[in-house]
Structure formats: structure tokens, C-alpha cells
N, C-alpha and C. Protein backbone atom coordinates (compact mmCIF):
# COMPACT_ATOMS: atom_id res chain seq x y z
N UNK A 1 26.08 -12.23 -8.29
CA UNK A 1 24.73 -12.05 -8.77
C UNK A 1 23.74 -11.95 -7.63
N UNK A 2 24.07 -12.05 -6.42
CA UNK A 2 23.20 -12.47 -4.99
C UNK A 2 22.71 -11.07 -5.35
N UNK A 3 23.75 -9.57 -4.85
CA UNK A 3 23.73 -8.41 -5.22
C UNK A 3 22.52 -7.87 -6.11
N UNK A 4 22.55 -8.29 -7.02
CA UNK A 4 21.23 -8.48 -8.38
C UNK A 4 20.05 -8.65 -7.40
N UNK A 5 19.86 -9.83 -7.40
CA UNK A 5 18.69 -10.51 -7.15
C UNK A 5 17.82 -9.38 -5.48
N UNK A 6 18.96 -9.28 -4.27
CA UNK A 6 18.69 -8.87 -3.36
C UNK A 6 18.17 -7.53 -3.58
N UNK A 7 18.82 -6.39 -4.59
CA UNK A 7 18.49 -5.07 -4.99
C UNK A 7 16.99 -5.69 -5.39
N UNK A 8 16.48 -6.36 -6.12
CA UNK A 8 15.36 -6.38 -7.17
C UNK A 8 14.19 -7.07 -5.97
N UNK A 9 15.00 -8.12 -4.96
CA UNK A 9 13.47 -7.60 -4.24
C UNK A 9 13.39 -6.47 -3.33
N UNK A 10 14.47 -5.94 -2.96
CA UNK A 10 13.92 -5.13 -1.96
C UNK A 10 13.59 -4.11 -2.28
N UNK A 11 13.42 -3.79 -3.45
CA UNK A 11 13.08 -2.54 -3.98
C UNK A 11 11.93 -2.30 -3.94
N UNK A 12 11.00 -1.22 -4.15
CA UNK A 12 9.80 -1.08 -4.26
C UNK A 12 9.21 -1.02 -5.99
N UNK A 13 8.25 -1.57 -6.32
CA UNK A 13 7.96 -1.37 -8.00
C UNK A 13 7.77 0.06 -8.03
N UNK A 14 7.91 0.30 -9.53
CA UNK A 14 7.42 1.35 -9.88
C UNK A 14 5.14 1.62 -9.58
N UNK A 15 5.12 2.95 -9.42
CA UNK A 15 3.59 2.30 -9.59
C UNK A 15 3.93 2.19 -11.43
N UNK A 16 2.31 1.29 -10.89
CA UNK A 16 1.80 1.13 -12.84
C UNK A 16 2.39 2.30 -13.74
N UNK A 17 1.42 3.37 -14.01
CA UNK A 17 1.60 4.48 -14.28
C UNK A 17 2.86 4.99 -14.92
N UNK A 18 3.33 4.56 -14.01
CA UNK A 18 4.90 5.54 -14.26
C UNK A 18 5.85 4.05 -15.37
N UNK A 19 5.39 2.49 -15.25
CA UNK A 19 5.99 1.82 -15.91
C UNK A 19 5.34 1.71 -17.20
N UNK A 20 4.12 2.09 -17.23
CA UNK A 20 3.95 2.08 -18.73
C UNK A 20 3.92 3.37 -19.71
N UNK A 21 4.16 4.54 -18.92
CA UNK A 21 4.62 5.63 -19.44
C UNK A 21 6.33 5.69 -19.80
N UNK A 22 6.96 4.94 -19.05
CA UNK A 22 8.45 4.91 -19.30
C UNK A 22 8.50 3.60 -20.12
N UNK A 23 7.70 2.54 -20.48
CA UNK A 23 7.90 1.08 -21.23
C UNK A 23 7.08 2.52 -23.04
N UNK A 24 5.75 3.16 -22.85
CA UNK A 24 5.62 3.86 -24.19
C UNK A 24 6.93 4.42 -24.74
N UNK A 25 7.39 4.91 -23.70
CA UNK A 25 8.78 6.06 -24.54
C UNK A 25 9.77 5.12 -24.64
N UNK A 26 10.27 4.32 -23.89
CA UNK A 26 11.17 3.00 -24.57
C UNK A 26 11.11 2.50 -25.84
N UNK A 27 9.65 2.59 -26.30
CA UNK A 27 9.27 1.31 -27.53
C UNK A 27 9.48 2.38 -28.35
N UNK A 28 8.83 3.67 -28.33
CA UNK A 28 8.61 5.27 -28.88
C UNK A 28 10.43 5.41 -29.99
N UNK A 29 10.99 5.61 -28.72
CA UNK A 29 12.42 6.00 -28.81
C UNK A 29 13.20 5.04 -29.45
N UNK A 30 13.33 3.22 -28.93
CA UNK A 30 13.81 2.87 -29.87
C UNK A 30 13.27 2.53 -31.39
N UNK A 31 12.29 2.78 -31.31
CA UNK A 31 11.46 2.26 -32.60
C UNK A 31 11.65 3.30 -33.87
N UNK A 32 11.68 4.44 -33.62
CA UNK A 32 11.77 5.68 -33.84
C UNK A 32 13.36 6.34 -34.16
N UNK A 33 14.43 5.50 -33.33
CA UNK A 33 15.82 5.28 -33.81
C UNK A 33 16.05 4.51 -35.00
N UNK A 34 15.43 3.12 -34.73
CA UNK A 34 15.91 2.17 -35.59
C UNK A 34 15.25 2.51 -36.62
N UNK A 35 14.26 3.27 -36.85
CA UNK A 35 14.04 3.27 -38.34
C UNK A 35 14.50 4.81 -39.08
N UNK A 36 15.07 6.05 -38.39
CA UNK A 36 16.06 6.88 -38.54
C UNK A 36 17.81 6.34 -38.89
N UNK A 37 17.88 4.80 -38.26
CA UNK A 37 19.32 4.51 -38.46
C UNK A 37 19.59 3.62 -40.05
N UNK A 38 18.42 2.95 -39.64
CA UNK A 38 18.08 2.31 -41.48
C UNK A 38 18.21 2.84 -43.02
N UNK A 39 18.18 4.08 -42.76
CA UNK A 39 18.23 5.08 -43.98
C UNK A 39 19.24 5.96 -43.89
N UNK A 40 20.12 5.74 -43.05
CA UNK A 40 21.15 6.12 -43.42
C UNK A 40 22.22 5.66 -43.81
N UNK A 41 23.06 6.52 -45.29
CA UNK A 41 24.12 6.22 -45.63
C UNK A 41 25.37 6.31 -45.34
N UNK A 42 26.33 5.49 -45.98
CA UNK A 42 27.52 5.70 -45.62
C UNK A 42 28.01 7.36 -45.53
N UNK A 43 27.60 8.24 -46.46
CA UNK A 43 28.19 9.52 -46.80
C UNK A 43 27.42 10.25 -45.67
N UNK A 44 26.42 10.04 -45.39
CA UNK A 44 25.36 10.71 -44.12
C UNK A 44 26.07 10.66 -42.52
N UNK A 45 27.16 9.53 -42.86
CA UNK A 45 28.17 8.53 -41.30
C UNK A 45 29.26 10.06 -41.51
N UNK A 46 29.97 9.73 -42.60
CA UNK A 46 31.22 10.11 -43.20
C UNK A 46 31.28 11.46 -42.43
N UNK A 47 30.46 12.18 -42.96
CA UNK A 47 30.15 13.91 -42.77
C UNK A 47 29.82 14.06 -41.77
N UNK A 48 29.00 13.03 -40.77
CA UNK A 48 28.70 13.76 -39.33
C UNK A 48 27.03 14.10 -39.50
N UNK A 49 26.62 14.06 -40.49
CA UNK A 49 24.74 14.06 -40.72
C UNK A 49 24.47 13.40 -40.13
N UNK A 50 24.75 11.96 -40.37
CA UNK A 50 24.15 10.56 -39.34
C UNK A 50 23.42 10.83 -38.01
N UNK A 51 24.64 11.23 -37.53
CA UNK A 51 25.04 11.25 -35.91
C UNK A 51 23.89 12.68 -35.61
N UNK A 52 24.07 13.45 -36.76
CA UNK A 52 23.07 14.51 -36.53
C UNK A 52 21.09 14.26 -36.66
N UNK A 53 21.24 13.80 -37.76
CA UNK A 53 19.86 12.65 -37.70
C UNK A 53 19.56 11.82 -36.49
N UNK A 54 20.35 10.91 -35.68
CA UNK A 54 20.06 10.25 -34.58
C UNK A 54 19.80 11.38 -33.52
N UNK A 55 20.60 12.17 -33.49
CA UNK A 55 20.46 13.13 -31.99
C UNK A 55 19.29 14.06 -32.40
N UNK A 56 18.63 14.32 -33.63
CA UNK A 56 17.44 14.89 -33.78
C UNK A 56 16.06 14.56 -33.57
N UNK A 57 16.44 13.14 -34.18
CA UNK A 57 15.26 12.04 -34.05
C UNK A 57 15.01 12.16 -32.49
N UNK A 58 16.17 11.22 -31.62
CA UNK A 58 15.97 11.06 -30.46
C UNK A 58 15.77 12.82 -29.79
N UNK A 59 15.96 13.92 -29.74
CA UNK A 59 15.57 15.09 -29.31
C UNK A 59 13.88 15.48 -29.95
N UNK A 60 14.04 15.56 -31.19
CA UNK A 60 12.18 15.35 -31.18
C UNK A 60 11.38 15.11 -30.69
N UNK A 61 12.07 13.65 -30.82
CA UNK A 61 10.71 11.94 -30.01
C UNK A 61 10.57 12.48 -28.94
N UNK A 62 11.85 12.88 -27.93
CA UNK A 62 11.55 13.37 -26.17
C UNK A 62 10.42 14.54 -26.92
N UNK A 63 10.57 15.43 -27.01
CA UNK A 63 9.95 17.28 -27.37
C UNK A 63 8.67 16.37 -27.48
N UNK A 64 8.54 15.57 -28.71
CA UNK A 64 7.08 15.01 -28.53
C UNK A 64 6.56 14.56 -28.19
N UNK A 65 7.01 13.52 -27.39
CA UNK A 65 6.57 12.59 -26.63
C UNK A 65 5.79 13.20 -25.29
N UNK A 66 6.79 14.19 -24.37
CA UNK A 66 6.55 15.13 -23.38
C UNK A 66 5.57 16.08 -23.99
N UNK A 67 5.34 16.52 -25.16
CA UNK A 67 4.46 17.23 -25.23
C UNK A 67 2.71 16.73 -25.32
N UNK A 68 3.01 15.05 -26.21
CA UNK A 68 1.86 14.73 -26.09
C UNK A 68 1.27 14.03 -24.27
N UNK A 69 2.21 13.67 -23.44
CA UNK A 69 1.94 13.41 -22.10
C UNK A 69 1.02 14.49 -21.24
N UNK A 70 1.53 15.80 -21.77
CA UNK A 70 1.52 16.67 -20.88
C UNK A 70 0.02 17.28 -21.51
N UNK A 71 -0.20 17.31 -22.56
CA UNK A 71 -1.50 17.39 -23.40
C UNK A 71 -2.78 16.28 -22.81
N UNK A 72 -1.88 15.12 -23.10
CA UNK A 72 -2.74 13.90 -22.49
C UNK A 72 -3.67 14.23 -20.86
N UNK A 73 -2.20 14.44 -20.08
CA UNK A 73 -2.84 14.78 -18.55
C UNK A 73 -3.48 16.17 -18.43
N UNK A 74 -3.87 16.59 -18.87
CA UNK A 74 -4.81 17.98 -19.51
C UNK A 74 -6.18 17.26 -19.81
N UNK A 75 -6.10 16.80 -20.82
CA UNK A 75 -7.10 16.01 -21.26
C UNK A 75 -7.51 15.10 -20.30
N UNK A 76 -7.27 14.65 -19.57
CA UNK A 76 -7.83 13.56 -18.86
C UNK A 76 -8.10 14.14 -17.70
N UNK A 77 -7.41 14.96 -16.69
CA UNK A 77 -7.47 15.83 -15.50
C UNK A 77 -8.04 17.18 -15.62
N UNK A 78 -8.00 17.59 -17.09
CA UNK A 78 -8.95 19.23 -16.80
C UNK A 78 -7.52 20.36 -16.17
N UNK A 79 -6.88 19.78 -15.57
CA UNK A 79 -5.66 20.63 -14.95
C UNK A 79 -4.10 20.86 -15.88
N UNK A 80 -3.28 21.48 -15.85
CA UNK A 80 -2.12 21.59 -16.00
C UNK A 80 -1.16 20.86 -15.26
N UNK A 81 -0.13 20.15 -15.44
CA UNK A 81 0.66 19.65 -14.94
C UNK A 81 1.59 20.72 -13.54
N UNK A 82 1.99 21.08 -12.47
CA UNK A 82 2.66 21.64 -12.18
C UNK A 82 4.02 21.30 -12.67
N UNK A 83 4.74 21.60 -11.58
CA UNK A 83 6.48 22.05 -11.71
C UNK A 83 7.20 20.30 -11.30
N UNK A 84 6.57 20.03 -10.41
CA UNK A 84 6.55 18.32 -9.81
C UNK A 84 6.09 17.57 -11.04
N UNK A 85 5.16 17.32 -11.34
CA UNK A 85 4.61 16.72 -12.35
C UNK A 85 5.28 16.74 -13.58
N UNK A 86 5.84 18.06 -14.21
CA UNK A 86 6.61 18.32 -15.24
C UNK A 86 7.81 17.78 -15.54
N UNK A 87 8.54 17.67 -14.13
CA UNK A 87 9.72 17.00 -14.04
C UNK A 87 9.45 15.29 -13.79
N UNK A 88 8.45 15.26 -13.29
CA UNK A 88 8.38 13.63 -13.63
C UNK A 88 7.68 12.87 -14.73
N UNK A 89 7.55 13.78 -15.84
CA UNK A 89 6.90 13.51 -16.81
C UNK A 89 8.43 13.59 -17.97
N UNK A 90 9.15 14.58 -17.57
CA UNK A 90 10.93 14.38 -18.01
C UNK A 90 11.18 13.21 -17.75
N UNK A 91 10.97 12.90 -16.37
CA UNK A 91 11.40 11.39 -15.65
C UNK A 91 11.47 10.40 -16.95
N UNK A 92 9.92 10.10 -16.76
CA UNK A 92 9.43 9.11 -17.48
C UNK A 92 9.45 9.16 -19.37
N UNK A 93 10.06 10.16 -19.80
CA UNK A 93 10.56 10.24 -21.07
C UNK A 93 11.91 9.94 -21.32
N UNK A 94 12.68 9.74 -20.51
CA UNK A 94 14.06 9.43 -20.17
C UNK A 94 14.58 8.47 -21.25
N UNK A 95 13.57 7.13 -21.19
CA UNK A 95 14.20 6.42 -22.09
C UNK A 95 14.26 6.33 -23.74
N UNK A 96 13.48 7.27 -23.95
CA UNK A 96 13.87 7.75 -25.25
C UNK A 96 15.32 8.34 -25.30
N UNK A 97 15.90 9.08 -24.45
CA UNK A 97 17.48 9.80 -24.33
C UNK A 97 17.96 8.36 -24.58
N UNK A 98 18.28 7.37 -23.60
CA UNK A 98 18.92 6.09 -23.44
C UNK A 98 19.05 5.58 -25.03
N UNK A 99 17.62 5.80 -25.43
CA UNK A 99 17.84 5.09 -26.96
C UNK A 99 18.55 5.67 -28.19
N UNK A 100 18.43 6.81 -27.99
CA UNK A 100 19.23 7.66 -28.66
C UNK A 100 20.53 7.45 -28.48
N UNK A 101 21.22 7.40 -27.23
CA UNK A 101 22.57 7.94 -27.16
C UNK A 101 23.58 6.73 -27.49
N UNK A 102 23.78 5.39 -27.26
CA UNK A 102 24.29 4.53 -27.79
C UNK A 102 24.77 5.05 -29.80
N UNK A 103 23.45 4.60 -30.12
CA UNK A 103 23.94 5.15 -31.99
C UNK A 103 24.16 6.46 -31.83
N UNK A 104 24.48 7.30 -31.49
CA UNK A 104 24.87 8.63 -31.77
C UNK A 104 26.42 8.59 -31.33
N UNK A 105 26.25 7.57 -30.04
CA UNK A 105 28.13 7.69 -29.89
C UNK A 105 28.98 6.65 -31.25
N UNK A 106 28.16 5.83 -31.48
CA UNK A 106 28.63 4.80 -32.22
C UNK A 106 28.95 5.67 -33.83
N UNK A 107 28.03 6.37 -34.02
CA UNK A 107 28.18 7.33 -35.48
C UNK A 107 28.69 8.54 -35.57
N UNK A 108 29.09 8.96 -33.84
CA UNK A 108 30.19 10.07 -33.64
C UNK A 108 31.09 9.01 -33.92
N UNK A 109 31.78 8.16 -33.88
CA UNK A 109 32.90 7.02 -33.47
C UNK A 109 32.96 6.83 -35.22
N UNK A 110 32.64 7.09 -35.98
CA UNK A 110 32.29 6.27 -37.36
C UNK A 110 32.84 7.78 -38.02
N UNK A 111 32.05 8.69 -37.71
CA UNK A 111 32.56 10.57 -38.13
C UNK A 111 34.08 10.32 -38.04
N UNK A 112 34.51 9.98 -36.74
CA UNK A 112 36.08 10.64 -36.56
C UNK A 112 36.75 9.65 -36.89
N UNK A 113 36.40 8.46 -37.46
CA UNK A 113 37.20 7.53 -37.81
C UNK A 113 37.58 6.11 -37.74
N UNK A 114 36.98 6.29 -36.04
CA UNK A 114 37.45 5.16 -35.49
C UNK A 114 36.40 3.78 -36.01
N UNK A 115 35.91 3.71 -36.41
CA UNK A 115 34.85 2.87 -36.95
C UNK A 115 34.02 2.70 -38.31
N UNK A 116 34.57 2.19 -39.17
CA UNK A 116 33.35 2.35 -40.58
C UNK A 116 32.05 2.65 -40.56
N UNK A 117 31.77 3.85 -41.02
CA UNK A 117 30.03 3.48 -41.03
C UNK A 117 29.25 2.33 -41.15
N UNK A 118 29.83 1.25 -42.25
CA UNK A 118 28.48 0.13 -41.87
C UNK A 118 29.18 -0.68 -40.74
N UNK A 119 29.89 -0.85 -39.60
CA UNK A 119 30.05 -1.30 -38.72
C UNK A 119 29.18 -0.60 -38.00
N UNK A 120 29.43 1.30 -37.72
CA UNK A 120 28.65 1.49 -36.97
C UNK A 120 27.23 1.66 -36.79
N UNK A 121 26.86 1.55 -37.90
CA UNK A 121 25.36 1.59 -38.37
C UNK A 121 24.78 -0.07 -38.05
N UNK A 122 25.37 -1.01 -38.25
CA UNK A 122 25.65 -2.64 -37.28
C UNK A 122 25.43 -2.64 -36.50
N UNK A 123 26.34 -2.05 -35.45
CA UNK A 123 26.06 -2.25 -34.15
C UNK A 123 24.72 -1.40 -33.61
N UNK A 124 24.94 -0.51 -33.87
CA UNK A 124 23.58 0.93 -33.37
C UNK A 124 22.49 -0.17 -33.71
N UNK A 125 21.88 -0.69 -34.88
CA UNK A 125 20.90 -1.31 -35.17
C UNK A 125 20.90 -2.94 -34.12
N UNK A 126 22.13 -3.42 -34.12
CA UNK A 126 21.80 -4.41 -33.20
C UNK A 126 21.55 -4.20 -31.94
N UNK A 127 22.31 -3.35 -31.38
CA UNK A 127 22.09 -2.42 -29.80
C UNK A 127 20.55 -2.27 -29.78
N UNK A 128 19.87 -1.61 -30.90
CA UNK A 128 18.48 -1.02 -30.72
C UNK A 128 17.90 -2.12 -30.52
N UNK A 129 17.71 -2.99 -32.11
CA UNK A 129 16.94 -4.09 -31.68
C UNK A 129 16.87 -5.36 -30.32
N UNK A 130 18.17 -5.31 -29.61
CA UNK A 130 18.69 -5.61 -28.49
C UNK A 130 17.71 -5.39 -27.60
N UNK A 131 17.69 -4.06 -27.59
CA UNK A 131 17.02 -2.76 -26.52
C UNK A 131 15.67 -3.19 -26.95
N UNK A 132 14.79 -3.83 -27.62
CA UNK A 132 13.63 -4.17 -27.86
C UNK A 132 13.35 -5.62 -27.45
N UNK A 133 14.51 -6.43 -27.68
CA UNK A 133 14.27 -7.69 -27.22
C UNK A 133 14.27 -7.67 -25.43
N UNK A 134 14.99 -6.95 -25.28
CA UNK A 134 15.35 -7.00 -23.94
C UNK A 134 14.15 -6.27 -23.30
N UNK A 135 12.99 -5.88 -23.29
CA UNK A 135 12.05 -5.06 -23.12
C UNK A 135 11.24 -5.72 -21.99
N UNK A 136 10.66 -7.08 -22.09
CA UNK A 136 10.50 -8.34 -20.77
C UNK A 136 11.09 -8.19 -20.04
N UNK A 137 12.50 -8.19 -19.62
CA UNK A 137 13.21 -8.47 -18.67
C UNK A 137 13.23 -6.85 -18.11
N UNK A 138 13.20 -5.83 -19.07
CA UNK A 138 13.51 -4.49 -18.00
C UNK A 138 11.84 -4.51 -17.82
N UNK A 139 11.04 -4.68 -17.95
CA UNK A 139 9.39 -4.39 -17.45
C UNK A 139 9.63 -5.39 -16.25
N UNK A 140 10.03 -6.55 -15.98
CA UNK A 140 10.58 -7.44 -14.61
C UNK A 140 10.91 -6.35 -14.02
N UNK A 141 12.22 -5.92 -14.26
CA UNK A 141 12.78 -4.83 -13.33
C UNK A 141 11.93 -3.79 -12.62
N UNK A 142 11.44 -3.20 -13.51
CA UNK A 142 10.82 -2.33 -12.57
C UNK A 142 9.72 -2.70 -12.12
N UNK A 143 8.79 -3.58 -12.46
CA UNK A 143 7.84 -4.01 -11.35
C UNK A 143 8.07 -4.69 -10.40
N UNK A 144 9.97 -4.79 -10.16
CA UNK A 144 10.29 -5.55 -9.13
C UNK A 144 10.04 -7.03 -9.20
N UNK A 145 10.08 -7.55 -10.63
CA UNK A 145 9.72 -8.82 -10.40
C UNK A 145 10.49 -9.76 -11.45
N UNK A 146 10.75 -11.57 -10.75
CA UNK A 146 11.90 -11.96 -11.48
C UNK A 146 11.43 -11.90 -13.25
N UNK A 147 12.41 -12.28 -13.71
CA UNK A 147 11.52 -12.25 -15.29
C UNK A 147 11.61 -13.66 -15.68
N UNK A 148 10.35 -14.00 -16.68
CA UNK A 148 10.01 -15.44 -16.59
C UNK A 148 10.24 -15.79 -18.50
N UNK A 149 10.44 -16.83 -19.30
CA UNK A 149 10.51 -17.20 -20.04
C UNK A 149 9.27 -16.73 -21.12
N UNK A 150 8.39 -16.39 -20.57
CA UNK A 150 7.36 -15.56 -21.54
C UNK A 150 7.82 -14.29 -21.33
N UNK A 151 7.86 -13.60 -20.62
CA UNK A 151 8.70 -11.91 -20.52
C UNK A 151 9.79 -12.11 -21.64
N UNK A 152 10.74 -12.87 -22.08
CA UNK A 152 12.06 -12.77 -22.69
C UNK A 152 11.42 -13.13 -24.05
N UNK A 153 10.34 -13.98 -24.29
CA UNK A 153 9.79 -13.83 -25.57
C UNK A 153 8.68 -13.20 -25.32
N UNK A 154 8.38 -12.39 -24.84
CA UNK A 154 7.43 -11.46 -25.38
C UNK A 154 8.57 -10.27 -26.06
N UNK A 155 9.22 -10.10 -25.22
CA UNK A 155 10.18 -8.99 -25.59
C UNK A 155 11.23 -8.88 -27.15
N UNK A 156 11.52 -10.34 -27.40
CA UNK A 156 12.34 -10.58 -28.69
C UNK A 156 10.44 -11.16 -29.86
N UNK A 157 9.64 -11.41 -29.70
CA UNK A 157 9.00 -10.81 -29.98
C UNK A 157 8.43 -9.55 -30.79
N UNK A 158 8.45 -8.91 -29.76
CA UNK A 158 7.98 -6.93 -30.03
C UNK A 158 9.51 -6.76 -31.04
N UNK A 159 10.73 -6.98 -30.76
CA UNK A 159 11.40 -6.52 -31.76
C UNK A 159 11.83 -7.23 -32.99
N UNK A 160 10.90 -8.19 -33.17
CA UNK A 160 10.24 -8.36 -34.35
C UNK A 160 9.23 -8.04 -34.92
N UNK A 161 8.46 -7.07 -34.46
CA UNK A 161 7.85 -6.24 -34.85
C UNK A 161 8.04 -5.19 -35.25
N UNK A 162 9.02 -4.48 -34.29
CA UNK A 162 9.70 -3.21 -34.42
C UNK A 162 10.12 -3.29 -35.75
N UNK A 163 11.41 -4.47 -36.04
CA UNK A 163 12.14 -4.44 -37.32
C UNK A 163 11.29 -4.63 -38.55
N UNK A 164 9.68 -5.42 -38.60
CA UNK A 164 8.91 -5.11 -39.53
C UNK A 164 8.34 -3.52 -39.48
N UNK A 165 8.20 -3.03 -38.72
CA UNK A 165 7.21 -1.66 -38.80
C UNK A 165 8.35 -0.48 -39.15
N UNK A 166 10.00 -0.86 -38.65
CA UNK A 166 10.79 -0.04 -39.38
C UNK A 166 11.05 -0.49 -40.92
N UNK A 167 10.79 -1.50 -41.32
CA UNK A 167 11.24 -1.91 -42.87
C UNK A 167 9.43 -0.97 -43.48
N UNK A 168 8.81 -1.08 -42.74
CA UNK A 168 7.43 -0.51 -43.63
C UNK A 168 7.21 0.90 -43.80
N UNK A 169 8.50 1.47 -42.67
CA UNK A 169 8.32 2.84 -42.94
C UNK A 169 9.29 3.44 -43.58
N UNK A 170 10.53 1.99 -44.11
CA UNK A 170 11.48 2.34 -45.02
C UNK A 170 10.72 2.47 -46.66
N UNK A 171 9.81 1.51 -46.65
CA UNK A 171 9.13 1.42 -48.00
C UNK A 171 8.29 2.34 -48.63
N UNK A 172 7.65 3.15 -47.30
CA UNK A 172 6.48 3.83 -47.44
C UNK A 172 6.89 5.01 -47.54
N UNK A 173 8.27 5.57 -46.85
CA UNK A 173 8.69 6.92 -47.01
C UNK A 173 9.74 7.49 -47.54
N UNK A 174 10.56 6.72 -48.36
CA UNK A 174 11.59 6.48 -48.84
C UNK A 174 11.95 5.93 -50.43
């Protein structure tokens, strides 16, 4: 664990900027999974829809997410993003992909067999909400800094929020 600790100080933080543009598309992406994985059924697993629903959701959320960034820095700068900028605006949408791809392998894994749909629809949802609790400790990370007992509940926390704001958009649209 020395390994750990030594990488995390010597690293440089992210600037601001770039950690709360990559912490939006984190919360964006998994929030935005878990309540795409909630409504789906066993027969949606069975057929391979599922897995097609998750990789849409999560391909959207990026398309939109990057599109509203890139709108945003328009709006705020008067300028267009260049070719640099564009790709680090990919950068920082990244973790929407991350959130996606876990349940999509888990409900490819459920398609071909190897796994029941409500196992894999289980795990994908615990992974996500995971990925929300754990949200303190990766904002530590990249500001380069240790993470403290309020970071780990702030983070399990927020994904108790998440799992209310996905049950409200199970009610409301469904």
C-alpha cells in the first residue's frame, strides 16, 4: 500500500476545473445508468435489449453531456472550443464511459448465459451505486488528497440520493 499512498502524493492535482467537470459526468453517467438499469426486465436481459439500453443510455449521456460542455464554454468564452480543448472536454466526459461499461458487460454476461438476469441486473445496480458511494474517496484522488471520514460519507450519502432520484424517475416515467 506504501505504492498507493507515494503515487497520491507525488502527483500533481487535477486543476479544479477539470475535477468538477469529470466528478459532473461521474454523478451524470452513473445516475443516468442506474435508473436505465432499474426498468429493466428479465426478457429486455434475455434478448440482448438490456445490454442495448445500457450502451445507449451511457453513449447519449457522453453525446450530451459533451455537447452541453462545449455549448457551455461558448457561452461563457464567446469562442469555440478548438481541437485541444475538444479532446479534453472527451477527457473529462470519460467517466460517464466507465459507468456504463461494467453493466453492459454484466448484461452481455446475462444475454449469453453465463449469468441470470436478476443476478446481473444485482450486481450492475450494486457496482453503480458503489460507484456513487465511492465518489469522496475518488474526488481525494484527484485532488491529490488523503480521503477523510466525511469524504466517505459524503459520498455513500449522494448515493442515497441517487437511489431516491432513480426510484422518482421510476414513478414518474414509467
Amino acid at each position: 500500500m506504501a505504492w498507493f499512498r507515494t503515487n497520491r502524493q507525488n502527483r500533481p492535482s487535477l486543476p479544479a476545473d477539470d475535477v468538477a467537470a469529470r466528478t459532473t459526468a461521474y454523478v451524470y453517467g452513473n445516475l443516468l445508468i442506474l435508473a436505465a438499469l432499474v426498468v429493466l426486465n428479465p426478457a429486455d436481459i434475455l434478448d440482448g435489449r438490456g445490454m442495448f439500453v445500457i450502451l445507449g443510455t451511457g453513449f447519449s449521456t457522453y453525446l450530451a453531456h459533451l455537447t452541453s460542455e462545449l455549448v457551455g464554454h461558448r457561452t461563457r468564452r464567446g469562442e469555440s472550443l478548438g481541437r485541444s480543448g475538444i479532446i479534453h472536454e472527451l477527457r473529462n466526459a470519460m467517466p460517464i464511459v466507465s459507468s456504463t461499461t461494467i453493466p453492459a458487460v454484466l448484461l452481455a454476461a446475462a444475454w449469453i448465459g453465463w449469468l441470470t438476469p436478476v443476478a446481473a441486473v444485482a450486481v450492475a445496480v450494486l457496482v453503480t451505486v458503489g460507484r456513487m458511494a465511492l465518489l469522496g474517496v475518488i474526488l481525494s484522488h484527484l485532488r491529490a488528497e488523503k480521503s477523510s471520514l466525511r469524504t466517505i460519507l459524503a459520498g455513500v450519502a449522494l448515493a442515497v440520493v441517487c437511489v431516491v432520484v432513480a426510484a422518482v424517475k421510476i414513478l414518474l416515467t414509467h
